[in-house]
Protein backbone atom coordinates (compact mmCIF):
# COMPACT_ATOMS: atom_id res chain seq x y z
CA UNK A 1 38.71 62.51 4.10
CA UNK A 2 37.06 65.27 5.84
CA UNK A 3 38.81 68.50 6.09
CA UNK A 4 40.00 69.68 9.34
CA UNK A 5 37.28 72.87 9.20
CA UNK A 6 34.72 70.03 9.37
CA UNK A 7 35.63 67.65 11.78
CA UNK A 8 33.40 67.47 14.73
CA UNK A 9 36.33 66.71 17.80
CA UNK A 10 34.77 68.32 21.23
CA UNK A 11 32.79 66.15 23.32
CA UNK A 12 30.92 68.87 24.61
CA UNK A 13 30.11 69.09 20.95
CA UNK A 14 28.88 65.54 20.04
CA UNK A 15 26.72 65.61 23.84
CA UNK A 16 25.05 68.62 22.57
CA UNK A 17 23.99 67.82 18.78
CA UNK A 18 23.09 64.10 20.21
CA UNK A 19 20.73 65.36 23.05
CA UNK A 20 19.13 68.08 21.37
CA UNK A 21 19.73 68.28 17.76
CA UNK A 22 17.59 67.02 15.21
CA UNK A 23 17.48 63.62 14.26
CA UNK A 24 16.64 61.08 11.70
CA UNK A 25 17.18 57.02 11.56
CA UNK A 26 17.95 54.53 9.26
CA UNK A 27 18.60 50.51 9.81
CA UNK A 28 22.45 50.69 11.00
CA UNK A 29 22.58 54.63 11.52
CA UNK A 30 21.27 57.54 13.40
CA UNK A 31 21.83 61.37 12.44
CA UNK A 32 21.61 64.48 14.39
CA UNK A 33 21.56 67.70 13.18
CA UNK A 34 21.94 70.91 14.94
CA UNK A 35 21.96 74.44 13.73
CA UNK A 36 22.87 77.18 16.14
CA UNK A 37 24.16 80.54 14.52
CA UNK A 38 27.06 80.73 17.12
CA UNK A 39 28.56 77.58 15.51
CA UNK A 40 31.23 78.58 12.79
CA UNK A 41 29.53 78.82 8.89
CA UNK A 42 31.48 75.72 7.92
CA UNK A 43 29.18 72.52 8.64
CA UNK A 44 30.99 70.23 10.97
CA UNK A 45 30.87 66.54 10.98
CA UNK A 46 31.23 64.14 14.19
CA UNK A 47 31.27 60.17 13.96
CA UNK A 48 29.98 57.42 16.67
CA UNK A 49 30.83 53.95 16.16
CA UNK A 50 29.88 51.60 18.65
CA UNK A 51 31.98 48.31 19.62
CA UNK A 52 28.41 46.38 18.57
CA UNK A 53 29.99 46.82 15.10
CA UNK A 54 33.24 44.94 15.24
CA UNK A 55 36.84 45.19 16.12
CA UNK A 56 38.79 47.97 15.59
CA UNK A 57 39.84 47.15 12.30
CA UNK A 58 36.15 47.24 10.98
CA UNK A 59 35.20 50.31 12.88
CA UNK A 60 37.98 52.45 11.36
CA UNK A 61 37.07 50.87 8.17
CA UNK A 62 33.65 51.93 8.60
CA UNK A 63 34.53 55.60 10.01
CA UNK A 64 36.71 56.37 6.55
CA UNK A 65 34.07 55.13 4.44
CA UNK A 66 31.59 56.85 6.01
CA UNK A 67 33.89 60.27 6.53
CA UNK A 68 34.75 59.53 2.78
CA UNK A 69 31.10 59.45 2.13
CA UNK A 70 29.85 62.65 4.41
CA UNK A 71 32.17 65.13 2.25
CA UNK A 72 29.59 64.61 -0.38
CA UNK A 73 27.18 66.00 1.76
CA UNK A 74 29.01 69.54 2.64
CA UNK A 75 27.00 71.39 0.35
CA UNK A 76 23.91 70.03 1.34
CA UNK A 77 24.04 70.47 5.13
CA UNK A 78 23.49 74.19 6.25
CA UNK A 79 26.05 76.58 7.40
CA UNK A 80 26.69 77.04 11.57
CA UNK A 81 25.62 73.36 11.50
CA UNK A 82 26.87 70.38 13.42
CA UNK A 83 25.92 66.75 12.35
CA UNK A 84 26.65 63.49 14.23
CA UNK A 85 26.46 59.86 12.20
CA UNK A 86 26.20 57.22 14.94
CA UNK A 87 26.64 53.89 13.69
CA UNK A 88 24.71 51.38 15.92
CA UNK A 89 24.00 48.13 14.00
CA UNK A 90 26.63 45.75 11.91
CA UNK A 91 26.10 44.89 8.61
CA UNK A 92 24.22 47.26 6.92
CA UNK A 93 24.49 49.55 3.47
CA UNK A 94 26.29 52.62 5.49
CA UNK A 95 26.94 54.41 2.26
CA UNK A 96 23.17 53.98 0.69
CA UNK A 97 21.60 54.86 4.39
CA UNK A 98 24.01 57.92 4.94
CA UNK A 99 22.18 59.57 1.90
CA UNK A 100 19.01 58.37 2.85
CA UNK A 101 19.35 59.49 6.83
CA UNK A 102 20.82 63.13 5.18
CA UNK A 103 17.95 63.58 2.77
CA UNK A 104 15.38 62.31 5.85
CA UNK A 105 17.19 65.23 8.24
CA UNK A 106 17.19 67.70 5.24
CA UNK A 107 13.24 67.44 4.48
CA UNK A 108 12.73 67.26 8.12
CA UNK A 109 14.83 71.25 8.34
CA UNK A 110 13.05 72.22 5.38
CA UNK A 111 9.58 71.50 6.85
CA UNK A 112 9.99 73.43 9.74
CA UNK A 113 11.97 76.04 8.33
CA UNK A 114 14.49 76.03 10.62
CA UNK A 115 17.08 73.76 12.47
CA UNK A 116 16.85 74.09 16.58
């Protein structure tokens, strides 16, 4: 479970990471990742899961493992950032493709330097 610090709830929030934050994609998932200094220092993380997935049984299943999974990531993802993990496909390796799409979006922010 996430902690309440970072938990992504506004939608305001999850429109702007997903329009102009950085992003990265894997078979079932897509990441953004934005980094804006007026954001808080704790990292904040947002889930999408679309009804293309399953019922609502599987896509709360899929939101805890994947929430389960993101906490890993905390000390990886910059401070004053805010990521988004949109699940779009069913049936694939969330878990394996989380770390994948995070260590994609992570080279991509070390490249340039800096997250936009």
């Amino acid at each position: 479970m996430l902690p309440a610090l970072n938990r992504l709830r506004s939608s305001k929030d999850f429109a702007r990471v997903t329009k102009t934050g950085h992003r990265a994609t894997t078979a079932s998932l897509v990441i953004y990742l934005k980094n804006d200094q007026g954001f808080q220092p704790e990292p904040q993380i947002g889930l999408i899961v679309s009804k293309v997935v399953g019922g609502s049984v599987t896509r709360h299943r899929i939101a805890r493992q994947l929430r389960h999974a993101a906490r890993e990531h905390l000390l990886v993802i910059p401070p004053h950032s805010q990521v988004v993990i949109r699940v779009i496909k069913d049936g694939g390796d969330y878990i394996n493709e989380l770390h994948h799409g995070i260590a994609k979006i992570a080279q991509r922010i070390s490249g340039t330097g800096v997250a936009q």
